[in-house]
PDB file of N, CA and C in Angstrom:
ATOM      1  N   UNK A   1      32.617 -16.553   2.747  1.00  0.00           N
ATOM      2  CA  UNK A   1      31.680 -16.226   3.804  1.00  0.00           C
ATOM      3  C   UNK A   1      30.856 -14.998   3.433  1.00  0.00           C
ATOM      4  N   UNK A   2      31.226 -14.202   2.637  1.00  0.00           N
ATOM      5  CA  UNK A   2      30.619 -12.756   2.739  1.00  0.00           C
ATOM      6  C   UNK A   2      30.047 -13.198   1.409  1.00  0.00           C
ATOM      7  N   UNK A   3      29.867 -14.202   0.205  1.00  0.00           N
ATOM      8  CA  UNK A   3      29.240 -13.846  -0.272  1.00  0.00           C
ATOM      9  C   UNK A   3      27.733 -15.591  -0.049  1.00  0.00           C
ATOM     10  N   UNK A   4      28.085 -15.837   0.952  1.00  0.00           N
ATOM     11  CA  UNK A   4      26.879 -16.565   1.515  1.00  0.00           C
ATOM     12  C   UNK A   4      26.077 -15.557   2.676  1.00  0.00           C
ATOM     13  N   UNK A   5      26.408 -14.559   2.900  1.00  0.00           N
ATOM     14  CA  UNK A   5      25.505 -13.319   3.383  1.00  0.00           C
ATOM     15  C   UNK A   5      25.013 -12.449   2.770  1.00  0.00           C
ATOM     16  N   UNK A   6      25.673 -12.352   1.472  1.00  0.00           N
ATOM     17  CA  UNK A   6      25.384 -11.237   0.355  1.00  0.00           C
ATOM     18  C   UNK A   6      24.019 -12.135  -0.226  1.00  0.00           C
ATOM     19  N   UNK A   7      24.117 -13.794  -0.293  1.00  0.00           N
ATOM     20  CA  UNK A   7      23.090 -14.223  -0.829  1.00  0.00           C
ATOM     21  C   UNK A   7      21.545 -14.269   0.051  1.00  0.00           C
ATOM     22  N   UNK A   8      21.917 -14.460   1.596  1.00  0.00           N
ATOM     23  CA  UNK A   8      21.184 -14.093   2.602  1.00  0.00           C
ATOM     24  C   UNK A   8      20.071 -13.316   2.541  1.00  0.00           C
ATOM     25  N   UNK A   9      20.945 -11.743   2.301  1.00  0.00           N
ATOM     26  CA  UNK A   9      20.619 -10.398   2.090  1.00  0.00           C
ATOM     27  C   UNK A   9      19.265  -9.936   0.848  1.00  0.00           C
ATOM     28  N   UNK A  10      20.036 -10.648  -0.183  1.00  0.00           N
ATOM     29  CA  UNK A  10      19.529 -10.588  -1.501  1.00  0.00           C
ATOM     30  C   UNK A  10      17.675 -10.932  -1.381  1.00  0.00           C
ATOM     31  N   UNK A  11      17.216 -10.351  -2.290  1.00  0.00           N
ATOM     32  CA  UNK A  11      15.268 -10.154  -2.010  1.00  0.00           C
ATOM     33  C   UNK A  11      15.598 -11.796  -3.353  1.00  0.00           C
ATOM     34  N   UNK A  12      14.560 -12.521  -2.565  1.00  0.00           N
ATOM     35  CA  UNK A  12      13.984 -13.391  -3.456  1.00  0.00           C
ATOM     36  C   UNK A  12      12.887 -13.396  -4.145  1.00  0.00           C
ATOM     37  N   UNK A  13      13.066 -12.507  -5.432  1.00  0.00           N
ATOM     38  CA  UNK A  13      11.691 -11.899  -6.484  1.00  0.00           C
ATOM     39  C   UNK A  13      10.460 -13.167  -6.460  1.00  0.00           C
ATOM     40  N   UNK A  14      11.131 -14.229  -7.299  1.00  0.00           N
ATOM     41  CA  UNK A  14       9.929 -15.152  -7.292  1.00  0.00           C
ATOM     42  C   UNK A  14       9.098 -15.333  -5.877  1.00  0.00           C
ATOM     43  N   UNK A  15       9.654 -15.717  -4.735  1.00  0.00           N
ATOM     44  CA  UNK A  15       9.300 -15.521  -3.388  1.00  0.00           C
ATOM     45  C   UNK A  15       8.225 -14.166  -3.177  1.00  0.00           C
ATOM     46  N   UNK A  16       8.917 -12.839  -3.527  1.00  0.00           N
ATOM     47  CA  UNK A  16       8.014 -11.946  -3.127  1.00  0.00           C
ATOM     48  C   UNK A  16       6.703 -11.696  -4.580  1.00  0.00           C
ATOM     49  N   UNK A  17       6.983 -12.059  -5.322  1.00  0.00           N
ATOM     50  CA  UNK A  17       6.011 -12.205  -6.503  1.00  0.00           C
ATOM     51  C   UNK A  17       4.877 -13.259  -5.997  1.00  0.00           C
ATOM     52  N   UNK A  18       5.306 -14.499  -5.603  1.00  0.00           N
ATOM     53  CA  UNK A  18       4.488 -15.322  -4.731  1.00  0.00           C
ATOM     54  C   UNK A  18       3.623 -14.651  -3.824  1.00  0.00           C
ATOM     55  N   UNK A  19       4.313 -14.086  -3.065  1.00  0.00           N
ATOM     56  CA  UNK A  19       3.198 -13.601  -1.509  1.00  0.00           C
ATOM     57  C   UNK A  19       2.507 -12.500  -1.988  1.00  0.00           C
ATOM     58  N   UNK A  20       3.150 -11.909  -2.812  1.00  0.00           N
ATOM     59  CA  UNK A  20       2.243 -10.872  -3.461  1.00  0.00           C
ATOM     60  C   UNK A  20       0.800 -11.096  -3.825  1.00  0.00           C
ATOM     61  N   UNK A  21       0.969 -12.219  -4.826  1.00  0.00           N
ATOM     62  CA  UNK A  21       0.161 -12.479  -5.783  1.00  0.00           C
ATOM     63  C   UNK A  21      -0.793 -13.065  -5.144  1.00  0.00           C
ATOM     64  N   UNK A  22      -0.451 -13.666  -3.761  1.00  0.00           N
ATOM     65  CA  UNK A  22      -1.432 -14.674  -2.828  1.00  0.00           C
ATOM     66  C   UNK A  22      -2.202 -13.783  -2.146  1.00  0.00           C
ATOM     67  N   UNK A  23      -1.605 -12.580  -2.106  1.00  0.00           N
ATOM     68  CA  UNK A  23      -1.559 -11.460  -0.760  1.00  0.00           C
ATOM     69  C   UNK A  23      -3.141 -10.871  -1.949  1.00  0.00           C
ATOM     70  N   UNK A  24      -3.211 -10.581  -3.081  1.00  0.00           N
ATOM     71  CA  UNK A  24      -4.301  -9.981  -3.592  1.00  0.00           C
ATOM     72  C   UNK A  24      -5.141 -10.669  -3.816  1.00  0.00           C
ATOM     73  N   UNK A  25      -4.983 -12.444  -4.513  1.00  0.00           N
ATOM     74  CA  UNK A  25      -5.806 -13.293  -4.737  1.00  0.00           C
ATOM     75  C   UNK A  25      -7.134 -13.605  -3.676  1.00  0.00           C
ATOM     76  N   UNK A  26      -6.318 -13.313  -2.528  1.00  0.00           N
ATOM     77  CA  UNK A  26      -6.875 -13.615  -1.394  1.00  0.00           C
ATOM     78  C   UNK A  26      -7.391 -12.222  -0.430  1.00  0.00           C
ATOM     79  N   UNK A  27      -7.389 -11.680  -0.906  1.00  0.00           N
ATOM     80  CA  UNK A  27      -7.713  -9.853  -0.231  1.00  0.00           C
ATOM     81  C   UNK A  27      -9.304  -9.973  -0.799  1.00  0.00           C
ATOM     82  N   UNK A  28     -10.157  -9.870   0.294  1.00  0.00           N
ATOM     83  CA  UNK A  28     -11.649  -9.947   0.017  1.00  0.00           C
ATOM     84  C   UNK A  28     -12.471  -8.744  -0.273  1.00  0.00           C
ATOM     85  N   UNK A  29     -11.214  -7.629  -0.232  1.00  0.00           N
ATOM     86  CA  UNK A  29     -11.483  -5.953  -0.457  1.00  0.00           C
ATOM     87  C   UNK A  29     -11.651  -5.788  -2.297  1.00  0.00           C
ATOM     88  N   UNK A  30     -10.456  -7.204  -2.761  1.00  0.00           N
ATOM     89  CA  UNK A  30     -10.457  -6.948  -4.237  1.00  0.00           C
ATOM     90  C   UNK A  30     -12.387  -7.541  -4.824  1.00  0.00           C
ATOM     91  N   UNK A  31     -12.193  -8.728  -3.864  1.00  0.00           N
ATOM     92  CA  UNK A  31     -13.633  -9.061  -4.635  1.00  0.00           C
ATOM     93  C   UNK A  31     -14.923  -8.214  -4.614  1.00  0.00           C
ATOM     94  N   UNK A  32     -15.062  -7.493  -3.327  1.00  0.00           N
ATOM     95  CA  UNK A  32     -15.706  -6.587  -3.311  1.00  0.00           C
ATOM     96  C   UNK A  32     -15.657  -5.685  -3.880  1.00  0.00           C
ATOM     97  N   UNK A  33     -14.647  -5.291  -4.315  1.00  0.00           N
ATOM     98  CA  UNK A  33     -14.831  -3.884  -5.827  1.00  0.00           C
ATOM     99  C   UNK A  33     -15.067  -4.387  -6.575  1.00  0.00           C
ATOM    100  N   UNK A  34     -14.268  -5.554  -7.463  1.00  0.00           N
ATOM    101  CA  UNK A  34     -14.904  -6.197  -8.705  1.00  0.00           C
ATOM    102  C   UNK A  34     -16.374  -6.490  -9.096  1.00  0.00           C
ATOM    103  N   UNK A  35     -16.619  -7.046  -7.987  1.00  0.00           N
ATOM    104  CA  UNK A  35     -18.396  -7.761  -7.217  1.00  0.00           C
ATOM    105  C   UNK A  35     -19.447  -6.408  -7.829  1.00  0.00           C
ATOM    106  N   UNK A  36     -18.638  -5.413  -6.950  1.00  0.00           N
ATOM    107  CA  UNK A  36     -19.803  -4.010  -7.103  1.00  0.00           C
ATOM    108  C   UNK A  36     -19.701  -3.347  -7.866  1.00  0.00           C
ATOM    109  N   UNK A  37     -18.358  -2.738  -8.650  1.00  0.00           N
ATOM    110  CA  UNK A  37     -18.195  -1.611  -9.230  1.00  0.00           C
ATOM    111  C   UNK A  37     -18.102  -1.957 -10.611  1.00  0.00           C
ATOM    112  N   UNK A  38     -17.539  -3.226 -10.916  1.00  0.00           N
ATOM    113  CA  UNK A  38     -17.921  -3.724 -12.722  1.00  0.00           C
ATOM    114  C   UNK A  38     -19.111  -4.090 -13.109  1.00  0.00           C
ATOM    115  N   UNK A  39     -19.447  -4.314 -12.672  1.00  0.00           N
ATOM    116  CA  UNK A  39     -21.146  -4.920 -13.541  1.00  0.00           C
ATOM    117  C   UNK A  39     -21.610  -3.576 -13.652  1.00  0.00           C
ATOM    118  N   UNK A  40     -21.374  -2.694 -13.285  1.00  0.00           N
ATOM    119  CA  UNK A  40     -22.252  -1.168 -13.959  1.00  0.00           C
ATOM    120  C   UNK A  40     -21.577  -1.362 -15.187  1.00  0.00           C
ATOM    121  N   UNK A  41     -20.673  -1.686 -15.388  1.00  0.00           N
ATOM    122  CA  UNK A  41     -20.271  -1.601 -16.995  1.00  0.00           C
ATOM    123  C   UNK A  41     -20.133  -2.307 -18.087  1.00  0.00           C
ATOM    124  N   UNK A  42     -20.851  -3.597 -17.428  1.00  0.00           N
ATOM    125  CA  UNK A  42     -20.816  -5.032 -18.583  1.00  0.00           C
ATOM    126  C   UNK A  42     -22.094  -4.924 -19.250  1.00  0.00           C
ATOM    127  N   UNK A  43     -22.846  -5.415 -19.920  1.00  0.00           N
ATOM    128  CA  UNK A  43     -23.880  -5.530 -20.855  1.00  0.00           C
ATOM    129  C   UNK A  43     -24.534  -6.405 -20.722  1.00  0.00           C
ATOM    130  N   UNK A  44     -25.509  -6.651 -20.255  1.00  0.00           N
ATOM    131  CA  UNK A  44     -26.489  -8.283 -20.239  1.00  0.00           C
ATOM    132  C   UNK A  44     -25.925  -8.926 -21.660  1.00  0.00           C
ATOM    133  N   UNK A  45     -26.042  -8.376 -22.641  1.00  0.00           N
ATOM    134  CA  UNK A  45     -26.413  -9.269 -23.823  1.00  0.00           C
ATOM    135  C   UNK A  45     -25.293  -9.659 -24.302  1.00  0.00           C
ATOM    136  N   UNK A  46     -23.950  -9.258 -23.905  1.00  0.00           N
ATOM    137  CA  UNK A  46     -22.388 -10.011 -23.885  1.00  0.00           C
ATOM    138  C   UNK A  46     -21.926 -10.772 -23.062  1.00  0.00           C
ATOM    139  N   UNK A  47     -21.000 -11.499 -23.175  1.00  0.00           N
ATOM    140  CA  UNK A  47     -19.892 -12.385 -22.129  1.00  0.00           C
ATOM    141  C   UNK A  47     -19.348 -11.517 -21.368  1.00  0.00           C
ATOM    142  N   UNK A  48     -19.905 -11.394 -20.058  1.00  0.00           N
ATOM    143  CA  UNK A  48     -19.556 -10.954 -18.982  1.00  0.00           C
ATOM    144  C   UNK A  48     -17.890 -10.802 -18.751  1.00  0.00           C
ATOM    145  N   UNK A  49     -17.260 -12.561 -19.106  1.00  0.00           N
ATOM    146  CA  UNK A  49     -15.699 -12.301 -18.610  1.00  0.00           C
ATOM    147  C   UNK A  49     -15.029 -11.555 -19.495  1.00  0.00           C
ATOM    148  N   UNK A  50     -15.476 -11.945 -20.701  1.00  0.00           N
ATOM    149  CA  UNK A  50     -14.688 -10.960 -21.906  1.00  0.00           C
ATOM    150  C   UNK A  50     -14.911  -9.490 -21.752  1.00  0.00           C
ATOM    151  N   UNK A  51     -16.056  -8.817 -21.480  1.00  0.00           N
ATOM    152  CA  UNK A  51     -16.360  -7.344 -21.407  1.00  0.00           C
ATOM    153  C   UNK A  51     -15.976  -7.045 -19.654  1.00  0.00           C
ATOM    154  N   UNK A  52     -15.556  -7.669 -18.765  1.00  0.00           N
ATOM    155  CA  UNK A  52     -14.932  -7.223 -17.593  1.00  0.00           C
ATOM    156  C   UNK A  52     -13.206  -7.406 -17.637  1.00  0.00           C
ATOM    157  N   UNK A  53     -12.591  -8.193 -18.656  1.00  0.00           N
ATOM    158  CA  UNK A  53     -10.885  -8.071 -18.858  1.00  0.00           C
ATOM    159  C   UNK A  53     -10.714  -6.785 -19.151  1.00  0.00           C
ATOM    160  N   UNK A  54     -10.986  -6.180 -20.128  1.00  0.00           N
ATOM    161  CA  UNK A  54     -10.190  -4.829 -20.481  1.00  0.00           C
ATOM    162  C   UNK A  54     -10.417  -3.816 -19.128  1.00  0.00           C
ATOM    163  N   UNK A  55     -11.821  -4.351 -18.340  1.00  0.00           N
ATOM    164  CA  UNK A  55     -12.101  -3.280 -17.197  1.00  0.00           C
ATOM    165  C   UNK A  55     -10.995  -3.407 -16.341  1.00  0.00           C
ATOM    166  N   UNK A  56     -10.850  -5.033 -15.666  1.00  0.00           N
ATOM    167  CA  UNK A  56      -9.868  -5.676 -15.023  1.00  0.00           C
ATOM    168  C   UNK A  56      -8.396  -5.181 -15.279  1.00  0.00           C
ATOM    169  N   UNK A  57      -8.011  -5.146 -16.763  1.00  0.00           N
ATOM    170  CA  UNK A  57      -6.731  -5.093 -16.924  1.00  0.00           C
ATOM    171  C   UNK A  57      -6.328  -2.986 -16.740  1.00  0.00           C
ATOM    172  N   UNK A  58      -7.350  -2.554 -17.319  1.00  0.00           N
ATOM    173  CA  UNK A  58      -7.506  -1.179 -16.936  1.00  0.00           C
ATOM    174  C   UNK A  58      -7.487  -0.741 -15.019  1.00  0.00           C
ATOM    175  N   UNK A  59      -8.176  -1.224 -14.442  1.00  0.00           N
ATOM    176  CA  UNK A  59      -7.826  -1.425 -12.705  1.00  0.00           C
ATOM    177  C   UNK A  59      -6.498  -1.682 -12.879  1.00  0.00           C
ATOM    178  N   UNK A  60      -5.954  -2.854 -13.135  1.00  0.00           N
ATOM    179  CA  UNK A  60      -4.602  -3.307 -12.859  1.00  0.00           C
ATOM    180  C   UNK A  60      -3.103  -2.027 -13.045  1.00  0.00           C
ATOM    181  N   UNK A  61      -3.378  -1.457 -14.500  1.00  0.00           N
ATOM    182  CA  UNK A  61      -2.497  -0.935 -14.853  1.00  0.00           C
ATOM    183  C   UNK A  61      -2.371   0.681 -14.287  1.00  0.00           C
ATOM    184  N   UNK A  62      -3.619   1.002 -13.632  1.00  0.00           N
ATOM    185  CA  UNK A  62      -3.539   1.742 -12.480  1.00  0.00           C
ATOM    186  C   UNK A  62      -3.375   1.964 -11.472  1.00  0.00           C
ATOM    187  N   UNK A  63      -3.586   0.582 -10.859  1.00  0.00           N
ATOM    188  CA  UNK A  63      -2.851   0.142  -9.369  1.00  0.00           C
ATOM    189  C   UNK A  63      -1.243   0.056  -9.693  1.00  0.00           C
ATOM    190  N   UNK A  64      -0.821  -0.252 -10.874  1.00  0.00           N
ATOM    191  CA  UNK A  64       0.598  -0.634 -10.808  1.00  0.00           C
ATOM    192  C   UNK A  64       0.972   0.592 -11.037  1.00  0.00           C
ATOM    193  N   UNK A  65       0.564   1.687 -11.612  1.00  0.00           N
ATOM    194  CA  UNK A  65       1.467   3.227 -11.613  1.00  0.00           C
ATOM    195  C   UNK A  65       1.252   3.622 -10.604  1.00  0.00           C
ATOM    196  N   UNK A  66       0.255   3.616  -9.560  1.00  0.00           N
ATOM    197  CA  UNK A  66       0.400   3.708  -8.314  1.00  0.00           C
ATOM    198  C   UNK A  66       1.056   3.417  -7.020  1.00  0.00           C
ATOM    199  N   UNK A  67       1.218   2.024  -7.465  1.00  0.00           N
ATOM    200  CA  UNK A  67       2.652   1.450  -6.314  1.00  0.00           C
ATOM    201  C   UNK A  67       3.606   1.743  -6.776  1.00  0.00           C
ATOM    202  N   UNK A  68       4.180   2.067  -8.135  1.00  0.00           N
ATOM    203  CA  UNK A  68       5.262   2.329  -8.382  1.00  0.00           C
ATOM    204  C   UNK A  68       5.501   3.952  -7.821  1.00  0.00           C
ATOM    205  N   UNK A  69       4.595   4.716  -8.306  1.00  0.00           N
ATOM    206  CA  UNK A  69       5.130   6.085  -7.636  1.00  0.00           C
ATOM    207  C   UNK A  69       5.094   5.852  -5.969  1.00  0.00           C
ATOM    208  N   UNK A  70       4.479   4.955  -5.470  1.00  0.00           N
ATOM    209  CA  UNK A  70       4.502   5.020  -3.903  1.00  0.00           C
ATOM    210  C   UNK A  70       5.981   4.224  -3.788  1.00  0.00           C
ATOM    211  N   UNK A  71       6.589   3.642  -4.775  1.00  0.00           N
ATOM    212  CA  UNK A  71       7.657   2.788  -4.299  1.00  0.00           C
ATOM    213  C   UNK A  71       8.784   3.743  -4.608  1.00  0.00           C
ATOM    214  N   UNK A  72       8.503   4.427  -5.597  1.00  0.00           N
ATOM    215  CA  UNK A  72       9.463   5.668  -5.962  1.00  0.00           C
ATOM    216  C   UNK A  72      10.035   6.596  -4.964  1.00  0.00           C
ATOM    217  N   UNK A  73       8.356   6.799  -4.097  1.00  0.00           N
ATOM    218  CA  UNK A  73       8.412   8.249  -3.335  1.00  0.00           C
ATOM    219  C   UNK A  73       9.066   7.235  -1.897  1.00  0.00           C
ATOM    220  N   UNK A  74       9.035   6.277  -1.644  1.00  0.00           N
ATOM    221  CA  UNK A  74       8.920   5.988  -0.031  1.00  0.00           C
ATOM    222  C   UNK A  74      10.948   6.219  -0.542  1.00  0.00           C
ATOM    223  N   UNK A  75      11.514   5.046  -1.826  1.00  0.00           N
ATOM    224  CA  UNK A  75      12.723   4.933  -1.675  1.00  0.00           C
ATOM    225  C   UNK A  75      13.742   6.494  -1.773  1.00  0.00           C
ATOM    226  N   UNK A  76      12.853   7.087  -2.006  1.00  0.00           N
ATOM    227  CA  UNK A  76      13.819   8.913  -2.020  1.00  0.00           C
ATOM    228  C   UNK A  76      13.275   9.051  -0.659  1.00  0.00           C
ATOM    229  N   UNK A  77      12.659   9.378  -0.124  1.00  0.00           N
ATOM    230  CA  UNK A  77      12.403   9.685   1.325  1.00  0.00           C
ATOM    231  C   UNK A  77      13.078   8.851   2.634  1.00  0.00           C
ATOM    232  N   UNK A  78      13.313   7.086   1.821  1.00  0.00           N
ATOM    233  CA  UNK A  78      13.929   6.224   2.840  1.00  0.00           C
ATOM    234  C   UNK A  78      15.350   7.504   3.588  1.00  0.00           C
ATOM    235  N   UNK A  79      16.326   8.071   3.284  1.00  0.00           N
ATOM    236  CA  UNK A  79      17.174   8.446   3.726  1.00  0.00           C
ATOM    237  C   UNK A  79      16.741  10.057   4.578  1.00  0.00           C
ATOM    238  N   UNK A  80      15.817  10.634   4.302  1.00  0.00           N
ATOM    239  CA  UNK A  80      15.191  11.523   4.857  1.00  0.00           C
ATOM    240  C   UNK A  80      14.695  10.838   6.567  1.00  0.00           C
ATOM    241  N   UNK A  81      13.695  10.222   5.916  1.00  0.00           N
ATOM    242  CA  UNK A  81      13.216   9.572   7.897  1.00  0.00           C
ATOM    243  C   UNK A  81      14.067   8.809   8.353  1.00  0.00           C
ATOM    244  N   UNK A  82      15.465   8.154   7.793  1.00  0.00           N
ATOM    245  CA  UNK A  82      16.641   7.965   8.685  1.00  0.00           C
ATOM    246  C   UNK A  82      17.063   8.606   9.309  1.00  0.00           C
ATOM    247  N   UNK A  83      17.508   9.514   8.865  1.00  0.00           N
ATOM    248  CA  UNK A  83      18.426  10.825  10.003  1.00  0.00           C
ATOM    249  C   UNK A  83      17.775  11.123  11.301  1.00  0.00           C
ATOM    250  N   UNK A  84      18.692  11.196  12.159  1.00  0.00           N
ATOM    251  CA  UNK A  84      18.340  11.953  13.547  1.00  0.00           C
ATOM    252  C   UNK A  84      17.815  12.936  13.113  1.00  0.00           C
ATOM    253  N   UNK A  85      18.109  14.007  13.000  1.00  0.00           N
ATOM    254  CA  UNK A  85      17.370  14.841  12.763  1.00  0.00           C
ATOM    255  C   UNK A  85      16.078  14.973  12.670  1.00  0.00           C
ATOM    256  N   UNK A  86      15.713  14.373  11.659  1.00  0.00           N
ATOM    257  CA  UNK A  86      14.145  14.182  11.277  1.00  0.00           C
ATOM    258  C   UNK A  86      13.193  13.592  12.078  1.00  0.00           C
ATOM    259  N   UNK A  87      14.073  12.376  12.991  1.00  0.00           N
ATOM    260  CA  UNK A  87      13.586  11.532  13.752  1.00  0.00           C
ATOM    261  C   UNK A  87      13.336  12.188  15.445  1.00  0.00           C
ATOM    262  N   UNK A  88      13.949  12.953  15.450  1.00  0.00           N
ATOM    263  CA  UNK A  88      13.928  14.056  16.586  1.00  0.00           C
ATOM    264  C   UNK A  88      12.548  14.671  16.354  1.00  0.00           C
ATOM    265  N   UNK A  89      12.419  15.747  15.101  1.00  0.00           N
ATOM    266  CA  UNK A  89      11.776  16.520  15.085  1.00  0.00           C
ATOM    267  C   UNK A  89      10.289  15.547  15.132  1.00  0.00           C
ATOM    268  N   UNK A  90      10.387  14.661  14.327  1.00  0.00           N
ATOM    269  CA  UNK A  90       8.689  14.189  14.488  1.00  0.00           C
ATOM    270  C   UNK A  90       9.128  13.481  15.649  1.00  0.00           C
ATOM    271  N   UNK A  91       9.710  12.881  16.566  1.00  0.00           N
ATOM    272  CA  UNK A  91       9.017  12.519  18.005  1.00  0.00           C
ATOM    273  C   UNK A  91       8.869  13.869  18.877  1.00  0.00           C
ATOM    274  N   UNK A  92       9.140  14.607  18.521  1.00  0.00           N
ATOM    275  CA  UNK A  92       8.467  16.322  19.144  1.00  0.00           C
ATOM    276  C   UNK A  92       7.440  16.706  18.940  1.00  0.00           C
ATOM    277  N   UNK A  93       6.975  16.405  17.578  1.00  0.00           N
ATOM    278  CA  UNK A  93       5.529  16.835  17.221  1.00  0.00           C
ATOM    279  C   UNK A  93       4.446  16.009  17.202  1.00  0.00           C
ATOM    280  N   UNK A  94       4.956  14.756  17.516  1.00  0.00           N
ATOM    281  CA  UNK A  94       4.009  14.077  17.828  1.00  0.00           C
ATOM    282  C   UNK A  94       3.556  13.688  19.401  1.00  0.00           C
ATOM    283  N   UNK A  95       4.781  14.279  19.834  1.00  0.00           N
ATOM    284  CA  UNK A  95       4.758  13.926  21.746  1.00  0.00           C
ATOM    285  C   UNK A  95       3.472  15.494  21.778  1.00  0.00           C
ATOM    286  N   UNK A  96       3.814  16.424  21.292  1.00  0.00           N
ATOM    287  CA  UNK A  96       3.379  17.255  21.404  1.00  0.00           C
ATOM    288  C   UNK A  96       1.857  17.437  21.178  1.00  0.00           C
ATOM    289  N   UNK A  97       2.105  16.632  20.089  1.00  0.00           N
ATOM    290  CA  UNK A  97      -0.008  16.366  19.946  1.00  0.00           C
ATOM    291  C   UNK A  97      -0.471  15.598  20.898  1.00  0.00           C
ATOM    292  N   UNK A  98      -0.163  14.765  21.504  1.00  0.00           N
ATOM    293  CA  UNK A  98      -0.320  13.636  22.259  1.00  0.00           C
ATOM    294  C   UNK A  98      -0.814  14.485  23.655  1.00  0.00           C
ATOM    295  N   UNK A  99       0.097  15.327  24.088  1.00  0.00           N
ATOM    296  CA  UNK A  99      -0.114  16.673  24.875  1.00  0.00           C
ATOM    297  C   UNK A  99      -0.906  17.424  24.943  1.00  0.00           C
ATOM    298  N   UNK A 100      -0.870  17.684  23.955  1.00  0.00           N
ATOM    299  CA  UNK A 100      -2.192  19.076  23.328  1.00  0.00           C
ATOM    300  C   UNK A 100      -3.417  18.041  23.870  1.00  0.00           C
ATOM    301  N   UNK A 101      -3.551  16.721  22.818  1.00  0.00           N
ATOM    302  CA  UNK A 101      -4.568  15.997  22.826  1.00  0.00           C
ATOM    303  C   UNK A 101      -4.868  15.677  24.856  1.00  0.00           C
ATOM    304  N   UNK A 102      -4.109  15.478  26.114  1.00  0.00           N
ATOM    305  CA  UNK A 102      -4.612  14.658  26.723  1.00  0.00           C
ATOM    306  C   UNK A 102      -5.444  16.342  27.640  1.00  0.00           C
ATOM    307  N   UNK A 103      -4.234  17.237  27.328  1.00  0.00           N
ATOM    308  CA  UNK A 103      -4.664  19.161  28.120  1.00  0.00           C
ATOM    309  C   UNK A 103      -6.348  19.065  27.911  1.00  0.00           C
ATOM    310  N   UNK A 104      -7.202  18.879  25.921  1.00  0.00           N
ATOM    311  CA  UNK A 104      -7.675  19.020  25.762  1.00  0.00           C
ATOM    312  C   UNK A 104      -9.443  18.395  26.576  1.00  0.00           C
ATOM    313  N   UNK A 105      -8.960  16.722  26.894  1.00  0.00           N
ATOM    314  CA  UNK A 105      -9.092  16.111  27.376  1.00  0.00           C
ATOM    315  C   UNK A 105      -9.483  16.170  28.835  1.00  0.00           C
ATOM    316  N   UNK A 106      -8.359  16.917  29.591  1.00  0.00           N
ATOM    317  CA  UNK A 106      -8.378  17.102  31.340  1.00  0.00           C
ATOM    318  C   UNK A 106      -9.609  18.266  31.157  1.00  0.00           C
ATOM    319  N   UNK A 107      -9.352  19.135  30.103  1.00  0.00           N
ATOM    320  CA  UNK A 107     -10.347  20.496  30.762  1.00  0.00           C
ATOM    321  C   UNK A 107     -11.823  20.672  29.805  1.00  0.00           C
ATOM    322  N   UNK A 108     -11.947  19.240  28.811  1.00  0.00           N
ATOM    323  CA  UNK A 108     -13.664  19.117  28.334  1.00  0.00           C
ATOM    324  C   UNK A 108     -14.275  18.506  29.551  1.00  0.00           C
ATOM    325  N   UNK A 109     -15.774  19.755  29.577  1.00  0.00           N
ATOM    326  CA  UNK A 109     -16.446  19.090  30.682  1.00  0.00           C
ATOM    327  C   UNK A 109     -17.349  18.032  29.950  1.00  0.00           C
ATOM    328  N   UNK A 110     -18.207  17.284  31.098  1.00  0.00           N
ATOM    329  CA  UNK A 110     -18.870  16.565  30.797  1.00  0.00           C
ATOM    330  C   UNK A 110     -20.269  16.922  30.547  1.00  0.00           C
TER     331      UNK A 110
END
């Protein structure tokens, strides 16, 4: 029984490699950078797809040191914004802006 929950539990890579991969293919934010920001750097008088891969693969390998340090930093911090503690203090400071924000609010005139 416990290890048909352990399998449950378990991340299905190919699965999340899938939605991933669908998740950017299909993101209309990517075509729009590609669209605008590469052709400043291709050449009329070359093959466009060939002189936009190394651009392409250069984007890529910068987005991926990027999620990785964001995947780095969120999983050391995961046990930080668990604790009560922490979870106390920011619903204080944020009740508190919320406060500040409505005071600010009651006494702007019109």
């Amino acid at each position: 029984m416990q290890d048909t929950e352990s399998r449950e539990l378990s991340v299905d890579r190919w699965r999340s490699y899938r939605e991933g991969a669908l998740s950017n293919v299909l993101n209309p934010k990517t075509v729009i950078f590609y669209m605008a920001f590469l052709p400043q750097f291709i050449s009329p008088e070359g093959s466009a797809f060939w002189q936009s891969q190394p651009l392409a693969g250069l984007h890529f390998v910068i987005c991926m040191c990027w999620q990785c340090f964001l995947a780095i930093m969120v999983a050391r911090a995961r046990h930080l914004l668990a604790s009560p503690r922490f979870s106390k203090a920011f619903h204080s400071m944020t009740g508190s802006v919320i406060v500040m924000l409505g005071v600010k609010l009651a006494l702007a005139r019109q």
